[in-house]
C-alpha atoms as a PDB file:
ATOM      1  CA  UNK A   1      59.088 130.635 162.361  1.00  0.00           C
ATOM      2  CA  UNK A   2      60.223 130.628 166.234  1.00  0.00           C
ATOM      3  CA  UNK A   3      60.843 127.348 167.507  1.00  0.00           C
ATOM      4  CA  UNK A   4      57.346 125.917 169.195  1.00  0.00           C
ATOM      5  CA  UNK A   5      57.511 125.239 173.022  1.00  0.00           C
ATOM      6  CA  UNK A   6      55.922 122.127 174.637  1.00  0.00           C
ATOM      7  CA  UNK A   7      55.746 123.234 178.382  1.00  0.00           C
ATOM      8  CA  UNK A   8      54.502 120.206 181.268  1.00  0.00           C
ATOM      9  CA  UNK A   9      52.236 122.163 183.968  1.00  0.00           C
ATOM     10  CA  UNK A  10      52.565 120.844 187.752  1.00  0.00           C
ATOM     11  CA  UNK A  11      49.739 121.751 189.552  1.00  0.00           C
ATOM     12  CA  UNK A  12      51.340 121.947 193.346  1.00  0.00           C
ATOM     13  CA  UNK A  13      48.813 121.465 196.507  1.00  0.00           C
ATOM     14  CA  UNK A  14      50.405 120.427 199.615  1.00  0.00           C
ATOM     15  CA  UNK A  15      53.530 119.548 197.898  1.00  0.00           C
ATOM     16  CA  UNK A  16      52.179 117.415 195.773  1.00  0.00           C
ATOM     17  CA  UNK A  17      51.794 117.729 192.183  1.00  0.00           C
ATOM     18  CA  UNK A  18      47.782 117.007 191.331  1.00  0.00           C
ATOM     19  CA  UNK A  19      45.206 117.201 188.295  1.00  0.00           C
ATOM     20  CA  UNK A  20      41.684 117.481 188.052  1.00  0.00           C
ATOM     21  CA  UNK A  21      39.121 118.111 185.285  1.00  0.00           C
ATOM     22  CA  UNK A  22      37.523 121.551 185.392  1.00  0.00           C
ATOM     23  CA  UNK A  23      39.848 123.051 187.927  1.00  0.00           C
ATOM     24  CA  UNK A  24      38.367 120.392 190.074  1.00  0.00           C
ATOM     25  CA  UNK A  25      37.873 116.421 191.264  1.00  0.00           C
ATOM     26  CA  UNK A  26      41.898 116.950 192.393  1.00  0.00           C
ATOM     27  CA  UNK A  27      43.926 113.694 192.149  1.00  0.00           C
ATOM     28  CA  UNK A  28      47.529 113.214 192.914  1.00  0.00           C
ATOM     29  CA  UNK A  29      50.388 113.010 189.967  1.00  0.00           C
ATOM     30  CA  UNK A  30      53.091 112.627 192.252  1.00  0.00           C
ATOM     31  CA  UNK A  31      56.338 114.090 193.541  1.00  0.00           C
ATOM     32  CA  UNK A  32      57.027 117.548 191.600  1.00  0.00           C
ATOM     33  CA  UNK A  33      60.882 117.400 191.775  1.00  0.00           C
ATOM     34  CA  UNK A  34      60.817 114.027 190.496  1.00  0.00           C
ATOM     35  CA  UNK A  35      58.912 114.686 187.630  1.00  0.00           C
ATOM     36  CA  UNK A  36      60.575 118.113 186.678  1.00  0.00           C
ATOM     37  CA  UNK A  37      63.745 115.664 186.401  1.00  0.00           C
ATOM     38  CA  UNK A  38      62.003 113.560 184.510  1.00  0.00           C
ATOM     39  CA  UNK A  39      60.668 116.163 182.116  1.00  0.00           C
ATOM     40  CA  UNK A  40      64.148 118.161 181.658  1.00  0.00           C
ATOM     41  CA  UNK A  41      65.957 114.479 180.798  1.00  0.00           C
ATOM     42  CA  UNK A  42      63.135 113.240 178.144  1.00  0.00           C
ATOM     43  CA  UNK A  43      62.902 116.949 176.335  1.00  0.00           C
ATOM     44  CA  UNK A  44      60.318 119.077 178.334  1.00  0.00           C
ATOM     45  CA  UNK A  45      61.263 122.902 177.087  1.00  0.00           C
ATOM     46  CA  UNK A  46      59.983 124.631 179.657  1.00  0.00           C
ATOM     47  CA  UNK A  47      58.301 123.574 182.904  1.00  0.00           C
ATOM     48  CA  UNK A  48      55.467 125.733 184.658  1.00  0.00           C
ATOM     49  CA  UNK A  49      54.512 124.929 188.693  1.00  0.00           C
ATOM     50  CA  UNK A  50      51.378 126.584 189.993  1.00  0.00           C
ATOM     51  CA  UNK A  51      50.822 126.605 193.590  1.00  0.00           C
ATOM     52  CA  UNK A  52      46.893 125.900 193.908  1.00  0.00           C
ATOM     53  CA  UNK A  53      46.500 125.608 197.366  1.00  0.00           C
ATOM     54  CA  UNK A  54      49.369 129.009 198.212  1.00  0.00           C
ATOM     55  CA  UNK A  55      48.825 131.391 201.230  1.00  0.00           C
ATOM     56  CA  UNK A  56      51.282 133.680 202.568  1.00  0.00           C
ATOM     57  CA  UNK A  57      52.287 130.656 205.119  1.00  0.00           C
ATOM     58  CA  UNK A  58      53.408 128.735 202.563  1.00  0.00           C
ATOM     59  CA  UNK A  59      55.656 131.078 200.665  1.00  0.00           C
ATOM     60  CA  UNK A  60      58.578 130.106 202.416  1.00  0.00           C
ATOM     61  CA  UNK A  61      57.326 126.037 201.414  1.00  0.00           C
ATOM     62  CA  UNK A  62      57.005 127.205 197.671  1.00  0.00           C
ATOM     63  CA  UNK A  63      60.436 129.019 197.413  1.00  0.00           C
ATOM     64  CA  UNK A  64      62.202 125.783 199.207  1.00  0.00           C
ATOM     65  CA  UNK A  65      60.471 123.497 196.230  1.00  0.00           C
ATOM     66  CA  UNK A  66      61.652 126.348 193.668  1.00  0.00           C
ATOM     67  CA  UNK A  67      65.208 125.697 194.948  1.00  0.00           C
ATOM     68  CA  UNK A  68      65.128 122.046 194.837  1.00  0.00           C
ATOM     69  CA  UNK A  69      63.854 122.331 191.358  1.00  0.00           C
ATOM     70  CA  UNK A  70      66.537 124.651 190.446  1.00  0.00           C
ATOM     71  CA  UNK A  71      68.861 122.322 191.628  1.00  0.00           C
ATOM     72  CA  UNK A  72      67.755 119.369 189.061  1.00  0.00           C
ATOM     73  CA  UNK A  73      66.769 120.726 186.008  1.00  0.00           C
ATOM     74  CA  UNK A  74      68.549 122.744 183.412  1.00  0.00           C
ATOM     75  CA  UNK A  75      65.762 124.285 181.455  1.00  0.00           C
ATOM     76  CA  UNK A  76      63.915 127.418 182.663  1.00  0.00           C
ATOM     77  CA  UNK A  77      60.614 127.100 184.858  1.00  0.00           C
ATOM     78  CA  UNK A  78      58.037 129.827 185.881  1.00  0.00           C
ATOM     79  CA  UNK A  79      56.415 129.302 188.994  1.00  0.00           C
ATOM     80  CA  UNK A  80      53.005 130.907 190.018  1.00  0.00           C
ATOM     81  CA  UNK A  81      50.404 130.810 192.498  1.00  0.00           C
ATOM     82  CA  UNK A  82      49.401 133.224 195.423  1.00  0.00           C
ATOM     83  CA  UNK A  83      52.366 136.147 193.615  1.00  0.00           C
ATOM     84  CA  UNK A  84      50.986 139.626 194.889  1.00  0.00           C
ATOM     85  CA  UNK A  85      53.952 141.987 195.496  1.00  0.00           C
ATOM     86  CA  UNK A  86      57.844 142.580 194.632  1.00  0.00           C
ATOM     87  CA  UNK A  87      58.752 140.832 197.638  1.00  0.00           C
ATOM     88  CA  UNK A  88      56.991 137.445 196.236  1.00  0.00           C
ATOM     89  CA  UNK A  89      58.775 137.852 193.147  1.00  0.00           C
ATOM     90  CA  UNK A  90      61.985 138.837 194.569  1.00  0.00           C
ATOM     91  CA  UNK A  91      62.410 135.238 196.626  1.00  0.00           C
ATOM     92  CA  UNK A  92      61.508 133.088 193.845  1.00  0.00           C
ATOM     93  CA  UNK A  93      63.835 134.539 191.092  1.00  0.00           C
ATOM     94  CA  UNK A  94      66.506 134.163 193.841  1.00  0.00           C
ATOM     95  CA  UNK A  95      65.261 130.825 194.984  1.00  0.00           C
ATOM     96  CA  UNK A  96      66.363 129.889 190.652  1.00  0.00           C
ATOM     97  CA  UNK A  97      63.255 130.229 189.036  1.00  0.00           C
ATOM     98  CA  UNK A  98      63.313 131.815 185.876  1.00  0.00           C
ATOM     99  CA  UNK A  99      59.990 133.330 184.949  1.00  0.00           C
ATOM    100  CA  UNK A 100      56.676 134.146 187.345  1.00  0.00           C
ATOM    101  CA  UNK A 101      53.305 133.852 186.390  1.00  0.00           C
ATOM    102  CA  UNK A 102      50.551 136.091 187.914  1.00  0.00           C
ATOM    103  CA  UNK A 103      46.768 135.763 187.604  1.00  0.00           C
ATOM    104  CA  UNK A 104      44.493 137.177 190.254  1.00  0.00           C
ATOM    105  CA  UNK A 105      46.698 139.768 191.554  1.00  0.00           C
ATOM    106  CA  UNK A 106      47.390 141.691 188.239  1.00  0.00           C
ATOM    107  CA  UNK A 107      43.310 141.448 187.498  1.00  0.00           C
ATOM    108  CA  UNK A 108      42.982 143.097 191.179  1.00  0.00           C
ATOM    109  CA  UNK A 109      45.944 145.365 190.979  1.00  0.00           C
ATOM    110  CA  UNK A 110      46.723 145.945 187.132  1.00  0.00           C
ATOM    111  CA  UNK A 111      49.552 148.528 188.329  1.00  0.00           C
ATOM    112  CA  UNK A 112      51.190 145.292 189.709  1.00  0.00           C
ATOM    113  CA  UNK A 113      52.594 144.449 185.950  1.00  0.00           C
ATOM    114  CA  UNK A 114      53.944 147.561 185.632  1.00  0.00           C
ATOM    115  CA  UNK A 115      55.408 147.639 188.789  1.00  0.00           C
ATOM    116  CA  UNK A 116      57.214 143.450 188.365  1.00  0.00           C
ATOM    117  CA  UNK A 117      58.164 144.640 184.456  1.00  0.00           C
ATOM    118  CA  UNK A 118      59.916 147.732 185.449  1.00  0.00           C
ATOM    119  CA  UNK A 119      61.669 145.794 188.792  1.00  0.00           C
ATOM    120  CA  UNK A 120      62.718 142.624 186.880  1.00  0.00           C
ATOM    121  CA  UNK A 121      62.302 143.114 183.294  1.00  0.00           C
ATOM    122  CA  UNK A 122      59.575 141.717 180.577  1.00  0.00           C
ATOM    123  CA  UNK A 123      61.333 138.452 180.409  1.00  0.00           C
ATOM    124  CA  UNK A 124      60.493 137.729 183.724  1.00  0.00           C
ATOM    125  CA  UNK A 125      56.895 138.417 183.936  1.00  0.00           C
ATOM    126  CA  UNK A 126      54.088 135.716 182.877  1.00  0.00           C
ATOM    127  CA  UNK A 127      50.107 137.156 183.394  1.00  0.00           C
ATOM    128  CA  UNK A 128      47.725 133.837 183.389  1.00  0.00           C
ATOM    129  CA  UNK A 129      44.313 133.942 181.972  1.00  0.00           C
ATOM    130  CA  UNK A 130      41.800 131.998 183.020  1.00  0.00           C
ATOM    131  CA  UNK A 131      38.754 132.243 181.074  1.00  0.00           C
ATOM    132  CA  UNK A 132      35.650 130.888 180.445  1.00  0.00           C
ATOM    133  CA  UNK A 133      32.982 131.438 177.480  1.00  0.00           C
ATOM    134  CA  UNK A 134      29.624 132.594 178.523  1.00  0.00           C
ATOM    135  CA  UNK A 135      26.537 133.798 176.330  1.00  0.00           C
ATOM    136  CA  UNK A 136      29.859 134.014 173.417  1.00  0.00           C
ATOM    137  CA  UNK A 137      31.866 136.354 175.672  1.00  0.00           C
ATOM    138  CA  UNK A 138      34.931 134.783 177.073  1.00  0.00           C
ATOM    139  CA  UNK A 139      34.758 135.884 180.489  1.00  0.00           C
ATOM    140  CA  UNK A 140      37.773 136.104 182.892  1.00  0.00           C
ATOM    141  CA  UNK A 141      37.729 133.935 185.985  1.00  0.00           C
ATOM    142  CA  UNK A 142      39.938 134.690 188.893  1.00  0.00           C
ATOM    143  CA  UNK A 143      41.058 132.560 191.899  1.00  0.00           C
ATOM    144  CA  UNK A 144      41.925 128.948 189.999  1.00  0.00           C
ATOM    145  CA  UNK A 145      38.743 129.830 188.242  1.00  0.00           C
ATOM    146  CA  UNK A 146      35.956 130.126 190.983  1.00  0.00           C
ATOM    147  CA  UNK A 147      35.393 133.882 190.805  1.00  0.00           C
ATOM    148  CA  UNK A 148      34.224 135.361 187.764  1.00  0.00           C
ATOM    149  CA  UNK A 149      34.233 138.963 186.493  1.00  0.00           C
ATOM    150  CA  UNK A 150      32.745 140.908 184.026  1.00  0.00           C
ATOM    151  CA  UNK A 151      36.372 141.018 182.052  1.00  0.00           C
ATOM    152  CA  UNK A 152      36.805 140.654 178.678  1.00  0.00           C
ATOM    153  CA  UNK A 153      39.397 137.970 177.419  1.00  0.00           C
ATOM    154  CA  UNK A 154      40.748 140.091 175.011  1.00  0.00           C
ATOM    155  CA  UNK A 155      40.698 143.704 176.174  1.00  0.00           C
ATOM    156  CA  UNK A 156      42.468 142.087 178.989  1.00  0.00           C
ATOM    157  CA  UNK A 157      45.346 140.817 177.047  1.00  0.00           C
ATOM    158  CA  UNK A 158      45.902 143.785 175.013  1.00  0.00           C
ATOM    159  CA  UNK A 159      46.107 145.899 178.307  1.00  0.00           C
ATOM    160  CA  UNK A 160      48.534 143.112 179.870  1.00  0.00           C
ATOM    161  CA  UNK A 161      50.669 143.412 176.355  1.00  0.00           C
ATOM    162  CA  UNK A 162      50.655 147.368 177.073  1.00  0.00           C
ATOM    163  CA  UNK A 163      51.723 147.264 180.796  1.00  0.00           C
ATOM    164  CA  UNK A 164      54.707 144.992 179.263  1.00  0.00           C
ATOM    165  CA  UNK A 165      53.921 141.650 180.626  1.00  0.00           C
ATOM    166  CA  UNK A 166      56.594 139.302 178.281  1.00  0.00           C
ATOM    167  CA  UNK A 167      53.921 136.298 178.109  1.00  0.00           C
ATOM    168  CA  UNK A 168      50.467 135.302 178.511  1.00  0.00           C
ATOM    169  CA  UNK A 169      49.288 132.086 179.791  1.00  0.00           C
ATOM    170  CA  UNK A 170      45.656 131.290 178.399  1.00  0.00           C
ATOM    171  CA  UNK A 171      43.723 128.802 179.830  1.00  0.00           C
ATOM    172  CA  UNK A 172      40.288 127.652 178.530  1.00  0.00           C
ATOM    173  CA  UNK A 173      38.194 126.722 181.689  1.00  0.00           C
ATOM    174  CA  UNK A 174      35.707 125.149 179.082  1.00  0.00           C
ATOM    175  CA  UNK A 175      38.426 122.565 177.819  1.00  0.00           C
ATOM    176  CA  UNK A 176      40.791 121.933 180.874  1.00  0.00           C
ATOM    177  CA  UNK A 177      40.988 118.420 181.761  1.00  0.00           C
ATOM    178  CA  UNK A 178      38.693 117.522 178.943  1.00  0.00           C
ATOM    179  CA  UNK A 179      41.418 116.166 176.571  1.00  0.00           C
ATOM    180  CA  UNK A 180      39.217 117.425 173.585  1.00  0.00           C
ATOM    181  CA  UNK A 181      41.720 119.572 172.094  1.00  0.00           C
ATOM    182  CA  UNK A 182      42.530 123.577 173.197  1.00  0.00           C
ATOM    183  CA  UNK A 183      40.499 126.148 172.732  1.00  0.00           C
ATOM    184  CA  UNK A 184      41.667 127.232 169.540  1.00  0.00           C
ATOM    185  CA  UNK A 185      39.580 129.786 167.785  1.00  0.00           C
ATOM    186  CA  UNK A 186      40.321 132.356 170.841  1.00  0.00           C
ATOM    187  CA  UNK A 187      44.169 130.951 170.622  1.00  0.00           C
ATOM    188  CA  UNK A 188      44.121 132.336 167.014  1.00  0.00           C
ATOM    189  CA  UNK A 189      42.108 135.447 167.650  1.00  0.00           C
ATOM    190  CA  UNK A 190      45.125 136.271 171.031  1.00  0.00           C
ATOM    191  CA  UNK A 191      47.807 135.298 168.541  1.00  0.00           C
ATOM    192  CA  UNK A 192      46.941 137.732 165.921  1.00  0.00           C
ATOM    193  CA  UNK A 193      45.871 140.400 167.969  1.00  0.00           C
ATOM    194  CA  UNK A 194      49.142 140.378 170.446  1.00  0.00           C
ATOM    195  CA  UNK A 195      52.608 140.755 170.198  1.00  0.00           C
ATOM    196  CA  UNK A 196      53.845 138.812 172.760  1.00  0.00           C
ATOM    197  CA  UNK A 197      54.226 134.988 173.449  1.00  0.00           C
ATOM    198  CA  UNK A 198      50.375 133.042 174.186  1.00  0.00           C
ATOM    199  CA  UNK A 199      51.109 129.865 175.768  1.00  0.00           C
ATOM    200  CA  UNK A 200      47.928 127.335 175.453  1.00  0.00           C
ATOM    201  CA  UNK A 201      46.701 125.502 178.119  1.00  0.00           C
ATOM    202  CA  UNK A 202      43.450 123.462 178.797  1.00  0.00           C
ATOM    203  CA  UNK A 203      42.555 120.457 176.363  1.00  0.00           C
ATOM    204  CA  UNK A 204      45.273 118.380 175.452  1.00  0.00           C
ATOM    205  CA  UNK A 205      44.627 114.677 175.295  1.00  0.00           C
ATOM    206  CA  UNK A 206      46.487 113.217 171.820  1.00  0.00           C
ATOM    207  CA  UNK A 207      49.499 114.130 169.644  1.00  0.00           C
ATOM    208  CA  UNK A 208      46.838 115.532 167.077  1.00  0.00           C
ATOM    209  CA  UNK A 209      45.546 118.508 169.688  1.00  0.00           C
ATOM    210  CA  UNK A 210      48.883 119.969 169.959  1.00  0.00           C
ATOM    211  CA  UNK A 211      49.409 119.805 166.289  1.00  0.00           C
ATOM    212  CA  UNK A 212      46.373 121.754 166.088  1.00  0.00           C
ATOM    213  CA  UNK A 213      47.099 124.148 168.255  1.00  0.00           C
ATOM    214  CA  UNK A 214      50.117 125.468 166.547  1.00  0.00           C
ATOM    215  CA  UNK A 215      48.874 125.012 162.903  1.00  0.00           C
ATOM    216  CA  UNK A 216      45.450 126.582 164.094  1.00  0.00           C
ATOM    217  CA  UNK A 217      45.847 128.213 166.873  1.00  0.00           C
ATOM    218  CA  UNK A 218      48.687 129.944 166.332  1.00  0.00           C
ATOM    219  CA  UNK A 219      50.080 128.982 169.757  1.00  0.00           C
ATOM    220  CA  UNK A 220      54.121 130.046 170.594  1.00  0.00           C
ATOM    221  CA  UNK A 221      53.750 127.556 173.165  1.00  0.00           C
ATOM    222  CA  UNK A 222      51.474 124.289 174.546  1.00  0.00           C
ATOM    223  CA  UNK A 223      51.075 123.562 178.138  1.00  0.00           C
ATOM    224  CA  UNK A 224      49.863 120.598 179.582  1.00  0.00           C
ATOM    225  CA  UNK A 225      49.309 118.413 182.340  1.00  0.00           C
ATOM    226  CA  UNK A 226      47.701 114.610 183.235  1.00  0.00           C
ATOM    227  CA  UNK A 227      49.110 113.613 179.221  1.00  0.00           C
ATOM    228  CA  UNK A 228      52.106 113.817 180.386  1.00  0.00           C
ATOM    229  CA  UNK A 229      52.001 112.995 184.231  1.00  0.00           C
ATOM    230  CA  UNK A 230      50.213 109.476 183.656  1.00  0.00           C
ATOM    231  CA  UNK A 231      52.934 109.084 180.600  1.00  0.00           C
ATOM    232  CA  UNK A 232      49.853 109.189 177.733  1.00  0.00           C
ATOM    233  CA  UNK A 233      51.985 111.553 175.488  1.00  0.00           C
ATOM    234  CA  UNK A 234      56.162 111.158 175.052  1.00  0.00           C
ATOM    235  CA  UNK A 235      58.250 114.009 174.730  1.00  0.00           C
ATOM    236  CA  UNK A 236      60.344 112.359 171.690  1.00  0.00           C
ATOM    237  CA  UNK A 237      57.342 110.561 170.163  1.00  0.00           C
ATOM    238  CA  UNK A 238      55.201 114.634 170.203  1.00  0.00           C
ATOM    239  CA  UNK A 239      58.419 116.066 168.883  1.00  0.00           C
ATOM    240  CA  UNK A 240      58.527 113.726 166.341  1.00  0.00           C
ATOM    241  CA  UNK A 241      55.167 114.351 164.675  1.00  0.00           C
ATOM    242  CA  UNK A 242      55.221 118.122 165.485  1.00  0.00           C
ATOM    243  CA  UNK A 243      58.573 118.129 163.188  1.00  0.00           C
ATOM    244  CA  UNK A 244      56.309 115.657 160.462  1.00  0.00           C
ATOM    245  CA  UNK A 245      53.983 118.719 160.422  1.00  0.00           C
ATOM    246  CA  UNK A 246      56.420 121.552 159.641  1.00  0.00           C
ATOM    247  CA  UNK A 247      56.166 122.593 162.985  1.00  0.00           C
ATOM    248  CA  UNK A 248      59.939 123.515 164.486  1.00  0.00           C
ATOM    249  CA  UNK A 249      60.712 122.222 167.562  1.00  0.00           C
ATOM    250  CA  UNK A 250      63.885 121.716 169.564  1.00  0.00           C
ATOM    251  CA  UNK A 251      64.882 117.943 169.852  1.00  0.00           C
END
């Protein structure tokens, strides 16, 4: 079995790292180069920072944050938010981040996958879900959730698989913020069905959820937020019990 991935999510809005409940009631976390430093030292694997509030204005603000980040931490981060063409891609990757995640942009413009795969490589490429169950039918939501669409959850995946995207990023609109636990029955179902990496996201709130989410859900990866922001959840203490539970993990 791969080695599981525990991945802290910085939600960036003005520069600030926030967190809300639902995709809304925003509050602030604090300074997102701080805590990236703070993550890398105590055993984050991975670090994802989404730009909530990005316009093409602030592209230039998000790639000077990237390279600050870069510049403290020595474990790779994806950064998404606002990503629409090449030229997006092209400044963060040389800014040092490592991966990009997409959401909106490849629903709008699937070709846009294609187009970032065969530019930069699979590695490079992240495609965010977010998605929220309606009438049974997880539904795909686009623009940090407000807009939905008539999307499938998991025709969409397979056809982001196929246009080579290394990663997905699922988020359960229904659980984030909630600290109930992830959505795990779709985690599963994406697991089995796909090929590639599914990171979880939306739910976490104890040391049990993401024990559950790789024993149940199948995850290759848990993301998370406000557990580890207001320090509810340690890095060494999660590793710990994830290692208790058969579950590999990098100490």
């Amino acid at each position: 079995m791969l080695t599981k991935r525990i991945i802290p999510c910085l939600d960036i809005k003005d520069g600030r790292t926030v967190k809300g409940i639902n995709f809304i009631d925003l509050r602030d976390a604090g300074d997102p180069v701080e805590l990236a430093e703070i993550y890398a030292r105590e055993g984050a694997d991975e670090l994802v920072f989404l730009d909530i509030s990005a316009t093409e204005e602030k592209r230039k603000t998000l790639a000077k944050l990237v390279r600050h980040v870069a510049e403290k931490v020595n474990i790779p981060f994806t950064v998404g938010g606002g990503i629409s063409s090449i030229e997006d891609v092209d400044i963060l990757l040389h800014n040092g981040a490592d991966k990009v995640s997409i959401n909106s942009s490849a629903v709008k413009n699937p070709k846009l996958i294609d187009d970032l795969v065969a530019k930069f490589g699979s590695q490079c490429i992240v495609v965010a879900i977010d998605a929220k169950k309606i009438e049974d039918t997880w539904k795909v939501h686009l623009v940090g959730g407000k807009v939905p669409t008539e999307i499938e959850l998991f025709s969409w995946a397979a056809e982001v698989e196929e246009r080579g995207a290394g990663e997905i990023l699922f988020t359960s609109m229904d659980h984030d913020g909630t600290k109930n636990g992830f959505a795990n029955k779709a985690l599963k179902k994406l697991s089995t069905e796909r090929n590639i990496p599914i990171i979880a996201s939306g739910g976490a709130g104890n040391i049990d959820h993401f024990v559950d989410t790789f024993l149940e859900g199948r995850a290759d990866a848990a993301l998370a937020a406000s557990v580890f922001h207001f320090k509810e959840i340690g890095f060494k203490e999660l590793k710990t019990v994830l290692r208790q539970n058969g579950i590999p993990v990098r100490l």
